[in-house]
Protein backbone atom coordinates (compact mmCIF):
# COMPACT_ATOMS: atom_id res chain seq x y z
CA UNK A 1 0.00 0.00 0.00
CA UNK A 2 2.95 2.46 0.56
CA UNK A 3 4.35 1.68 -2.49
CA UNK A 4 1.36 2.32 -4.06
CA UNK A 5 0.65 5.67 -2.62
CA UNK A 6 4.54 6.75 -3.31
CA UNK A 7 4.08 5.62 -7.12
CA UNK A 8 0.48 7.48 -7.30
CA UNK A 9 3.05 10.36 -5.18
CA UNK A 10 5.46 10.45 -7.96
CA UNK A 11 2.91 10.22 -10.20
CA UNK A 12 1.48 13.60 -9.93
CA UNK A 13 4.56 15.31 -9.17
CA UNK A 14 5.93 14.59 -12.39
CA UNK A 15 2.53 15.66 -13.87
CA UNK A 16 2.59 19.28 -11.81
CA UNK A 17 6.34 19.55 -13.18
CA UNK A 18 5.16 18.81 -16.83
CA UNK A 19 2.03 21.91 -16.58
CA UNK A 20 4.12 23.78 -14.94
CA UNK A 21 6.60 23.56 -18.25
CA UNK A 22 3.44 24.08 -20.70
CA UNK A 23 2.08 27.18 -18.83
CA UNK A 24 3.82 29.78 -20.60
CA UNK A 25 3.47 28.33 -23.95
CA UNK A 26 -0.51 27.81 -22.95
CA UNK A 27 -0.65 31.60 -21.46
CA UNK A 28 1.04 33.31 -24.76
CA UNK A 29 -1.66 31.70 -27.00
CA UNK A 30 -4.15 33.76 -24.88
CA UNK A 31 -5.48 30.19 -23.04
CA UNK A 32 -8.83 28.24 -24.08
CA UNK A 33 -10.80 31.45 -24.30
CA UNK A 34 -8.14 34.46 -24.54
CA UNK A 35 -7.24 35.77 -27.64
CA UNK A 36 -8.20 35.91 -31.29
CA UNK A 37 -9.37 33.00 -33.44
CA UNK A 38 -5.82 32.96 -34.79
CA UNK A 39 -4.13 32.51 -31.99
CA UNK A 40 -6.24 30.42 -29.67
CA UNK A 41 -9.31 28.20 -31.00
CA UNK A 42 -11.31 27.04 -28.66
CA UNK A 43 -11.16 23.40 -29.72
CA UNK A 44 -10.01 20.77 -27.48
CA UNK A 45 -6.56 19.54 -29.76
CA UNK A 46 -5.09 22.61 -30.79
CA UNK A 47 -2.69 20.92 -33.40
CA UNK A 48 -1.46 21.63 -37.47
CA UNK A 49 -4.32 22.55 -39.27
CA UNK A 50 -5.02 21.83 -42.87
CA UNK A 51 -2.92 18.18 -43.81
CA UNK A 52 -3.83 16.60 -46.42
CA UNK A 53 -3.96 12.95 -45.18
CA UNK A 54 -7.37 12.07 -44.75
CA UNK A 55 -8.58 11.16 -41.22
CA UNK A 56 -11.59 8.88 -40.84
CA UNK A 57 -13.95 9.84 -39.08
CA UNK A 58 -14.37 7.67 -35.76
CA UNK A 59 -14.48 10.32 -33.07
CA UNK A 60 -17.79 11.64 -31.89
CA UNK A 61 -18.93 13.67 -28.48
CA UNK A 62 -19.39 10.79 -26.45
CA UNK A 63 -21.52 13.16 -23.87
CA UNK A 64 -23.76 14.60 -26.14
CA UNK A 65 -24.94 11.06 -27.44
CA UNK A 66 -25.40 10.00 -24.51
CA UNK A 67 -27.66 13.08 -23.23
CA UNK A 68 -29.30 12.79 -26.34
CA UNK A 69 -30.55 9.05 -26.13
CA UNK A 70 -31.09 9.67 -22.35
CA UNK A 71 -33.85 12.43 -23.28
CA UNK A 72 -35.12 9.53 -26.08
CA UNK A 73 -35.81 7.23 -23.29
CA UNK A 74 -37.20 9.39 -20.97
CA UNK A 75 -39.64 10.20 -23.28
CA UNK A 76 -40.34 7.24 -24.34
CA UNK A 77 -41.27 5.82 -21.05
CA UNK A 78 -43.32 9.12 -20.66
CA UNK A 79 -45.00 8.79 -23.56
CA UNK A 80 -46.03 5.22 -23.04
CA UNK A 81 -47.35 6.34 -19.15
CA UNK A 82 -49.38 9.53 -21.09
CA UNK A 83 -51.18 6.57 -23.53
CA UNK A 84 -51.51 3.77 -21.21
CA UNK A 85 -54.95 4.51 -20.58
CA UNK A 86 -56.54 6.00 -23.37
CA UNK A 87 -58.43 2.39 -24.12
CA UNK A 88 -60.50 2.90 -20.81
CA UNK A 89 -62.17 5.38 -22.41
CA UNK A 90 -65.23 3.79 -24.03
CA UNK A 91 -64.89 6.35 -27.13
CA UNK A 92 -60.83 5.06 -27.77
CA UNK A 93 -60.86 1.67 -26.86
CA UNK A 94 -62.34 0.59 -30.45
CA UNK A 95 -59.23 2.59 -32.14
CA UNK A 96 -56.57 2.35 -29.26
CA UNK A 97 -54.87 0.35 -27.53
CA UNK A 98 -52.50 0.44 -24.29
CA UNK A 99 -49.50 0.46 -26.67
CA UNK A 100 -50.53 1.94 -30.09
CA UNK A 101 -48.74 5.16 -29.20
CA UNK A 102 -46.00 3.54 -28.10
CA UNK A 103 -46.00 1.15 -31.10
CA UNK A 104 -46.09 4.47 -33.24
CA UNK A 105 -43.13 6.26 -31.60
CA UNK A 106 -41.17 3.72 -31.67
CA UNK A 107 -41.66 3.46 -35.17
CA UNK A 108 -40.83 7.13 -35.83
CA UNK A 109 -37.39 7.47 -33.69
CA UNK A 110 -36.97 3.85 -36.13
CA UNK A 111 -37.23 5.99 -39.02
CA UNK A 112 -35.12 8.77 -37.65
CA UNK A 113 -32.06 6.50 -36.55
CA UNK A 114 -31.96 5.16 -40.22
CA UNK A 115 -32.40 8.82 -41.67
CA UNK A 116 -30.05 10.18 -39.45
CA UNK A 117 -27.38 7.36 -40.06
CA UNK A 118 -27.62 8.13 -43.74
CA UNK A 119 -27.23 12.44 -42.86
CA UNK A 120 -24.46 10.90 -41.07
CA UNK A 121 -22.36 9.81 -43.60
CA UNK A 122 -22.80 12.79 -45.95
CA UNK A 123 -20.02 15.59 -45.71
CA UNK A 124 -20.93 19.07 -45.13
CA UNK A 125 -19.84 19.84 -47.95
CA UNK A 126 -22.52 18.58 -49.93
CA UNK A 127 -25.35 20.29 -47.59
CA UNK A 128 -23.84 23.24 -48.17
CA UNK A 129 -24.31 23.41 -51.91
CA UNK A 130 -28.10 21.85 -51.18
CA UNK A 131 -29.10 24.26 -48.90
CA UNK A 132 -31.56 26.68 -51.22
CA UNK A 133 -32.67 23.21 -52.93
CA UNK A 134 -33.38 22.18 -49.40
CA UNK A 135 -35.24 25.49 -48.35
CA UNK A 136 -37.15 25.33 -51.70
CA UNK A 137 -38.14 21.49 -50.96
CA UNK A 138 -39.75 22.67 -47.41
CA UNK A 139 -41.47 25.97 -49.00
CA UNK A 140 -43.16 23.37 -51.48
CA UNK A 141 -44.32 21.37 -49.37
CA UNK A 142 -45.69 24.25 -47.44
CA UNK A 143 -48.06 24.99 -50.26
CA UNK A 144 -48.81 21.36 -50.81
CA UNK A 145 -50.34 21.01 -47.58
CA UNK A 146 -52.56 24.05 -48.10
CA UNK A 147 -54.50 22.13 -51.16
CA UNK A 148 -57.48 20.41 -50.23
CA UNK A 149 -57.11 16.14 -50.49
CA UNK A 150 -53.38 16.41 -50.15
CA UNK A 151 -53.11 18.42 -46.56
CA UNK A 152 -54.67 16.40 -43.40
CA UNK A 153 -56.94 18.63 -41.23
CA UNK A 154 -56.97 18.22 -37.55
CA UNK A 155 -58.60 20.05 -34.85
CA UNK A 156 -59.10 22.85 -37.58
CA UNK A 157 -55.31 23.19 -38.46
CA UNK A 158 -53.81 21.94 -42.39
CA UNK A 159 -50.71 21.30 -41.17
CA UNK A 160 -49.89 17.08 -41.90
CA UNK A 161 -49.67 15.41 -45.09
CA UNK A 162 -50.62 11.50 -44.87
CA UNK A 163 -47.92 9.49 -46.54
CA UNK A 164 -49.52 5.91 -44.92
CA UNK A 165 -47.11 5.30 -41.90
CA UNK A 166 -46.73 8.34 -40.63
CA UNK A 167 -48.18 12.11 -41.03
CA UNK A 168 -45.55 14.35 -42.13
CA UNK A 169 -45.72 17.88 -40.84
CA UNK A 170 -43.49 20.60 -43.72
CA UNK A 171 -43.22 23.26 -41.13
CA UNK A 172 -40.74 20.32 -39.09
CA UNK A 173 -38.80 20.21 -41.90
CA UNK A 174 -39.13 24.26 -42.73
CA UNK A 175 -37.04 24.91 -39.50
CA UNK A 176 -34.14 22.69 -40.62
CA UNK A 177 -34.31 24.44 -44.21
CA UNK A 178 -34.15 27.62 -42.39
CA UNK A 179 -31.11 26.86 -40.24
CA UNK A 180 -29.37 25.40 -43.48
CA UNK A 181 -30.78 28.36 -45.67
CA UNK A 182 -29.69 31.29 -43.38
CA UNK A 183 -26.18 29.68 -42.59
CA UNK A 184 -25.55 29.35 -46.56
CA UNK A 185 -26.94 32.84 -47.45
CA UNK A 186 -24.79 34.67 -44.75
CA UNK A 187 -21.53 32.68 -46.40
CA UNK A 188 -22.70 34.27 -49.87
CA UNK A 189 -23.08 37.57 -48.49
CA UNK A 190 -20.77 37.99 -45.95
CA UNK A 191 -19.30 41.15 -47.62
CA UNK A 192 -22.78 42.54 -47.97
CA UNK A 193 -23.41 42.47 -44.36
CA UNK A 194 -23.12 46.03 -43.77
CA UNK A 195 -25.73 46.96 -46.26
CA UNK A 196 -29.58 46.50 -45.40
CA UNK A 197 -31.02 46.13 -48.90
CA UNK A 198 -28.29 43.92 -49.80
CA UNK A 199 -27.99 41.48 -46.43
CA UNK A 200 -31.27 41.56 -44.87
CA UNK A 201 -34.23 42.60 -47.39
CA UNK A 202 -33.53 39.05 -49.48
CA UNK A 203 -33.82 37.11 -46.19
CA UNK A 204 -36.30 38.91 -44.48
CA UNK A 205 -38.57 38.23 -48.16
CA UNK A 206 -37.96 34.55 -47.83
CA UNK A 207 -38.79 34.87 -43.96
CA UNK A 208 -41.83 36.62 -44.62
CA UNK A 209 -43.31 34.24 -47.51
CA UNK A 210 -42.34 31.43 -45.23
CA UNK A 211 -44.73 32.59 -42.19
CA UNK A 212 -47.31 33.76 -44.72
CA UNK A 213 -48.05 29.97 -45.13
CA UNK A 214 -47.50 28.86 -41.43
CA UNK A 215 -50.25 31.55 -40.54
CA UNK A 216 -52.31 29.87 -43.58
CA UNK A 217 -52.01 26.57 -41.50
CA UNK A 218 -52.66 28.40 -39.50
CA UNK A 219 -48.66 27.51 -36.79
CA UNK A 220 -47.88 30.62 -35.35
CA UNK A 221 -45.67 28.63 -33.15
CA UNK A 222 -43.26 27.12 -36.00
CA UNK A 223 -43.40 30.86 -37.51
CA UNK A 224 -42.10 32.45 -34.23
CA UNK A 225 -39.29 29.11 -34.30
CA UNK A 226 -38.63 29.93 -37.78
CA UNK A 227 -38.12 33.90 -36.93
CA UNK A 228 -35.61 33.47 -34.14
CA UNK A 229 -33.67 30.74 -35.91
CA UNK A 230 -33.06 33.27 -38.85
CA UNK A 231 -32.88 36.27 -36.71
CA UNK A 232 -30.33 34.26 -34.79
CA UNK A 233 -28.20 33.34 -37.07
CA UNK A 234 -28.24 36.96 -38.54
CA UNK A 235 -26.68 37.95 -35.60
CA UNK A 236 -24.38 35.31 -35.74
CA UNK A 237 -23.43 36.10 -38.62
CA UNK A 238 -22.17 39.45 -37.60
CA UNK A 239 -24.91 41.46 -39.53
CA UNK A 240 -24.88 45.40 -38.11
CA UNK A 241 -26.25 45.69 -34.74
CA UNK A 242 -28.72 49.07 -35.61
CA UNK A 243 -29.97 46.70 -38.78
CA UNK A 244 -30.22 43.51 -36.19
CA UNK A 245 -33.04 45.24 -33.98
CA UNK A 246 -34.77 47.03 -36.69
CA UNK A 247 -35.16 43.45 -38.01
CA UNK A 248 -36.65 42.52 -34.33
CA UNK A 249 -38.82 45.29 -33.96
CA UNK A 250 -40.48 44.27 -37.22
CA UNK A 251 -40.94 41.09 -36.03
CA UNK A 252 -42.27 42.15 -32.91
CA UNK A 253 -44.65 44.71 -34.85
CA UNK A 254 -45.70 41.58 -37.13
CA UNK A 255 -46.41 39.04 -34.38
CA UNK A 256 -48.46 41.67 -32.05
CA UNK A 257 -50.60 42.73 -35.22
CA UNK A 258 -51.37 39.06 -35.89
CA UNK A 259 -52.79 38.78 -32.47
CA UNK A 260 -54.75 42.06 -32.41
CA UNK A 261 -56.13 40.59 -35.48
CA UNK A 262 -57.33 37.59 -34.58
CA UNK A 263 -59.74 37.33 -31.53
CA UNK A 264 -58.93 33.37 -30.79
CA UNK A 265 -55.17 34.87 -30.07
CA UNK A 266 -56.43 37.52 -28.18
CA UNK A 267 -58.53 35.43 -25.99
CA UNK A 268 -55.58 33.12 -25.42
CA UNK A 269 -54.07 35.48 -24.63
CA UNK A 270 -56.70 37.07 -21.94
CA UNK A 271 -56.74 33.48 -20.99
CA UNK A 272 -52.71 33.45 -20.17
CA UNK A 273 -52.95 36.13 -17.61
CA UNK A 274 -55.96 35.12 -15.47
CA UNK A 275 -55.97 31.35 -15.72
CA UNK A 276 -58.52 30.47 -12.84
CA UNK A 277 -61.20 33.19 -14.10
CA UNK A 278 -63.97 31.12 -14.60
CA UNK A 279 -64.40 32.66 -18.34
CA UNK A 280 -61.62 31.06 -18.85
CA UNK A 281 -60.99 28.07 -16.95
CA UNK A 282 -62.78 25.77 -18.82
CA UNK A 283 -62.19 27.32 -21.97
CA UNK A 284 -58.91 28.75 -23.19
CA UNK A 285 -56.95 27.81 -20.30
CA UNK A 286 -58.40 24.77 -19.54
CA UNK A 287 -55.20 23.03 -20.65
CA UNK A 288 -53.34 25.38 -18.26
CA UNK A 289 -54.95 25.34 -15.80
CA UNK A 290 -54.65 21.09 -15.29
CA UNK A 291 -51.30 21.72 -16.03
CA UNK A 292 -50.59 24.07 -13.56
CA UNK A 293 -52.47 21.25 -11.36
CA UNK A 294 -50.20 18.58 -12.47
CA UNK A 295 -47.12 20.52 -11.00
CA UNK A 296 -48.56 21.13 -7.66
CA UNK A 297 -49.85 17.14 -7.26
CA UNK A 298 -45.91 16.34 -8.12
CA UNK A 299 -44.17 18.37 -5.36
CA UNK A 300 -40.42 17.72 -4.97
CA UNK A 301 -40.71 13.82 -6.39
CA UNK A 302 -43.57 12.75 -7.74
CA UNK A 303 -46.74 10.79 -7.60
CA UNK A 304 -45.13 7.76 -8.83
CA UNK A 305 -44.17 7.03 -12.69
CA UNK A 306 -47.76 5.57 -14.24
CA UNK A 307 -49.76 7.40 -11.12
CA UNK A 308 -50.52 10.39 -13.07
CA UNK A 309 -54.25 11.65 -12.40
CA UNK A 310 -54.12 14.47 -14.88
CA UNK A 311 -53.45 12.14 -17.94
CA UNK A 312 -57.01 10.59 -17.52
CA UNK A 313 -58.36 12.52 -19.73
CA UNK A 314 -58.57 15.40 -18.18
CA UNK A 315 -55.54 17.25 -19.59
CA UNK A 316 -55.68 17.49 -23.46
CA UNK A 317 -52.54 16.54 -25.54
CA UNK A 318 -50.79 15.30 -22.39
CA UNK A 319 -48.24 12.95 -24.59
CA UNK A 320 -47.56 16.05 -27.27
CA UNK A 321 -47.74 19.26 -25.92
CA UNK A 322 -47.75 18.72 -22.22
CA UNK A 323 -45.67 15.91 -22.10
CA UNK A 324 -43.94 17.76 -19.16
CA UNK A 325 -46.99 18.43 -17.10
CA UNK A 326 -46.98 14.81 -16.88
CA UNK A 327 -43.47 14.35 -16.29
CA UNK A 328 -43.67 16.96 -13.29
CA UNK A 329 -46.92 14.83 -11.89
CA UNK A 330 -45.15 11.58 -11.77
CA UNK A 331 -41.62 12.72 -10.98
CA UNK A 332 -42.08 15.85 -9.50
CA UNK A 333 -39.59 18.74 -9.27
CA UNK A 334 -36.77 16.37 -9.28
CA UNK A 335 -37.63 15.01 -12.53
CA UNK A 336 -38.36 18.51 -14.29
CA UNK A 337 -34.88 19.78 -13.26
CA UNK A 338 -33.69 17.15 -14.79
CA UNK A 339 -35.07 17.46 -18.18
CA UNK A 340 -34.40 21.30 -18.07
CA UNK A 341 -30.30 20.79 -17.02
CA UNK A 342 -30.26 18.47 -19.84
CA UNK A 343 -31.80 20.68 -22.50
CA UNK A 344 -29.17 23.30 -21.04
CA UNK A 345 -26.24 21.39 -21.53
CA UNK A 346 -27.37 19.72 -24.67
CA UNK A 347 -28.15 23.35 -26.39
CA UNK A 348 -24.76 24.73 -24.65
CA UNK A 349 -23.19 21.92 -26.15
CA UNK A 350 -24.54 22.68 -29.55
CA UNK A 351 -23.56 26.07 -29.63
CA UNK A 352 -19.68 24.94 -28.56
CA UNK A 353 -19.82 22.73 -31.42
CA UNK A 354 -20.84 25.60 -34.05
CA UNK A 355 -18.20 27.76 -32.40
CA UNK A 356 -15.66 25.33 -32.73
CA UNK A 357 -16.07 24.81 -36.84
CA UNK A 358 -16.15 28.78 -36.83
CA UNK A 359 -12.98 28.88 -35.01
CA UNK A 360 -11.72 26.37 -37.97
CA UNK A 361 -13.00 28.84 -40.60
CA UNK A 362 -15.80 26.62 -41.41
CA UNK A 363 -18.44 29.66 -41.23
CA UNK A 364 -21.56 27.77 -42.91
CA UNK A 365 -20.94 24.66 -41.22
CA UNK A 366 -20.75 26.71 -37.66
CA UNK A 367 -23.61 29.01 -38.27
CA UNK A 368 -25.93 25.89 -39.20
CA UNK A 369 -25.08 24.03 -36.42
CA UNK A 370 -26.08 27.47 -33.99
CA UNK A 371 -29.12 27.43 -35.85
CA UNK A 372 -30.16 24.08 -34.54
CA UNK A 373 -29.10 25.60 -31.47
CA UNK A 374 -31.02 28.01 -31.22
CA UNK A 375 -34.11 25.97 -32.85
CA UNK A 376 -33.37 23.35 -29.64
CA UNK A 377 -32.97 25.53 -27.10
CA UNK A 378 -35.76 28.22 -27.76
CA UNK A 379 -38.11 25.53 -28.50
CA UNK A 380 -37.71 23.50 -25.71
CA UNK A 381 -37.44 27.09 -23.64
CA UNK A 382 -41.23 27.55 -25.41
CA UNK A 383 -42.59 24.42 -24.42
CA UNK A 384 -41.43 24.56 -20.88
CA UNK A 385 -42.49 27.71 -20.29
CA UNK A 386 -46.16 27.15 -21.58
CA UNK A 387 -46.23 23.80 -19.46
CA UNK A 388 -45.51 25.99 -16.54
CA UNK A 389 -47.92 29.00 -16.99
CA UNK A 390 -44.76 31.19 -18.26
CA UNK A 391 -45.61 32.33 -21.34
CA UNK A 392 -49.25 31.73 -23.22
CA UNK A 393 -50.26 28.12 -24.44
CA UNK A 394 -48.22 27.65 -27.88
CA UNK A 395 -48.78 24.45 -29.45
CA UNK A 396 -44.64 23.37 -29.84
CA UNK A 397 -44.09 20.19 -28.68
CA UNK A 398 -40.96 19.29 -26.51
CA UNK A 399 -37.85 18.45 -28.54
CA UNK A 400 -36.64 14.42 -28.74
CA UNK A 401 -39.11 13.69 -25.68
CA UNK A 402 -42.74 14.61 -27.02
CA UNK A 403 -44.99 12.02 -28.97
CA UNK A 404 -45.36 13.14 -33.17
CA UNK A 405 -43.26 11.15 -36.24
CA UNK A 406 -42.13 14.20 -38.40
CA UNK A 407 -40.71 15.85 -35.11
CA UNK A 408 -38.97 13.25 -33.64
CA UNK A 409 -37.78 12.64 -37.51
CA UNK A 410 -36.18 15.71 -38.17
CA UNK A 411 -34.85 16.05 -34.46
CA UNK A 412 -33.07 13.40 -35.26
CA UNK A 413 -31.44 14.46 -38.72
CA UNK A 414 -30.26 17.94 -37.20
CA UNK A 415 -28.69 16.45 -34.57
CA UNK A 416 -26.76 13.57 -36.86
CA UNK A 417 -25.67 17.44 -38.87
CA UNK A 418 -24.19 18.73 -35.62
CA UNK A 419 -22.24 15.13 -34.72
CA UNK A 420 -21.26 15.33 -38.80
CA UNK A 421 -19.73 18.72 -38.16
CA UNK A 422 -18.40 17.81 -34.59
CA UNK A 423 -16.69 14.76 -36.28
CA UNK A 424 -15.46 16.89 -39.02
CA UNK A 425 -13.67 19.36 -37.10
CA UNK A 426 -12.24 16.67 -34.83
CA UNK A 427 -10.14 15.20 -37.86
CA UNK A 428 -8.91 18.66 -38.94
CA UNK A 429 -7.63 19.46 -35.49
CA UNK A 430 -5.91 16.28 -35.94
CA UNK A 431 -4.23 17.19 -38.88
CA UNK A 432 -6.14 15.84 -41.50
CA UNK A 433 -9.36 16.72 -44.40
CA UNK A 434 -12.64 15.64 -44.17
């Protein structure tokens, strides 16, 4: 045992002697986050960049998988507890049963693995060059859905077209085009971004056409998603600050005129900021309000996984929309932390990622994957915040955890982009090309 202890003694002695050597070298490059991008990337192997032996790409953020497929199952299990019972009702039980949502979202993330495998193994390269192709894909479906026969109605909303094993929402795939879009169009204009008409005015047209036909859907939700994803990666992008919140306040202007136009916004509104008024309570914040229920039955840990009350029926969209309410019922505060600090460091992680390939002078492949960032993190902020009587009921479902095939789908493919460019910059700090 003393031997042991001396070695392990030695051991770090040598180690303090060896940083001790490296901290001036480490200090003149200005350290992990001093200096310019020239002298000090914040990457992990700062090593010779630009080799020309090719370096396969086996390394991936071990972490972020593993948060990632940790948030999977958690919602699976939570979306199998949401469904369990919708059979007892006598209405379901001839089109349900316990496991037919299950059944179905397994099914999805099936489809997703296999699409995101394939994303996988295409460089960046290529989505670079089929980003407007991409964009113009989503804004065609986006009128496709529109025309009567091809676009599924439900609960008075054309937003799904059937394709026979699953229901594939555009406006899913319209927030990936967008993050691919804006990342490729501030590459092509970078030397433009000083200049309104020239930077903004061609975006902010495609922006605007593009929420034209969410409101048609009508999905305000996916048209606020779509806003901040573009608006975010404008100022990512390093557009001019004075242009950056003129751009805002239009949007701001835009989104507050919708809702003065329409009364149904207004009187969710209304709804938002006096819950419990009985004008409302079993009306526009119904779903709120048994939300806001949910919480308080869950206290600090839970009622029990499967001993959800709310989830009988009496809290609509309880496996989509307010998957959380349920989550905070049957696991309490414990269990809502949980799923927040993970959507932190998963969206934090995202955005290190994007900063990384910027660092490495990859600006479309860094900007894209911020985009998803921001798509992640303000969605997920969104959903949270509704499911907690934060900000007015929004119908944006809960990123990799809430029941719905196209969602879970394209969840799926943006990540596989970020862990493509991830893997990507990994072999070029190793010396290497991608």
């Amino acid at each position: 045992m003393k031997r042991l202890l001396a070695l392990l003694a030695s051991a770090l002695a040598n180690t303090w002697q060896a940083m001790r050597r490296l901290r001036p070298a480490f200090a003149a490059t200005g350290g992990v986050f001093g200096g310019t991008a020239s002298k000090a990337l914040p990457v992990r192997d700062q090593v010779h960049i630009g080799g020309d032996r090719p370096v396969r790409l086996f390394a991936f953020d071990q972490p972020m998988v593993a948060v990632i497929v940790a948030l999977i199952a958690l919602g699976i299990v939570m979306v199998y507890s949401a469904t369990v019972a919708w059979p007892d009702n006598p209405k379901l039980a001839a089109r349900y049963t316990s496991t037919s949502f299950l059944m179905r979202h397994l099914l999805s993330l099936g489809i997703g693995f296999v699409a995101a495998l394939v994303v996988l193994q295409l460089p960046v390269k290529f989505w670079e060059k089929a980003a407007p192709w991409v964009f113009v894909a989503a804004l065609v479906l986006l009128v496709l859905v529109l025309v009567p026969g091809i676009g599924k109605v439900v609960n008075n909303a054309r937003r799904w077209i059937p394709l026979g094993f699953m229901n594939f929402q555009p406006s899913e795939l319209a927030k990936l085009a967008m993050a691919m879009y804006a990342a490729s169009y501030m590459v092509r204009k970078m030397e433009q971004k000083e200049d309104f008409v020239k930077a903004v005015w061609p975006m902010a047209v495609a922006l605007g056409f593009t929420g034209a036909l969410l409101l048609r859907q009508p999905d305000m939700g996916a048209f606020m998603v779509l806003a901040v994803i573009s608006m975010g990666i404008l100022f990512l992008g390093g557009v001019n600050g004075r242009m950056f919140l003129l751009g805002c306040l239009v949007l701001v202007t835009t989104f507050a005129t919708v809702i003065a136009l329409s009364p149904e916004k207004r009187e969710r509104i209304f709804a938002y900021l006096e819950p419990w008024d009985p004008a409302y309570a079993q009306g526009k914040a119904y779903q709120l309000t048994h939300s806001l229920i949910a919480f308080g039955r869950g206290e600090v840990f839970g009622q029990g996984l499967g001993d959800s009350v709310e989830k009988l029926f009496y809290l609509p969209e309880a496996h989509t929309d307010f998957l959380l309410a349920v989550i905070g019922e049957e696991l309490g505060f414990a269990g809502v932390a949980t799923v927040i600090v993970l959507f932190f460091w998963l969206t934090r992680r995202i955005f290190v990622i994007g900063r990384q390939a910027v660092a490495l002078d990859r600006v479309f492949a860094g900007l894209m994957v911020q985009g998803i960032g921001v798509w992640f993190g303000f969605q997920a902020f969104i959903n949270m915040g509704v499911n907690l009587g934060v900000l007015p009921t929004k119908g944006l479902t809960l990123p990799l955890m809430s029941y719905g095939g196209s969602a879970i789908l394209m969840n799926l493919v943006a990540l596989a982009l970020v862990l493509r460019v991830d893997m990507e910059s990994r072999a070029l700090m190793r010396g290497g090309r991608t």
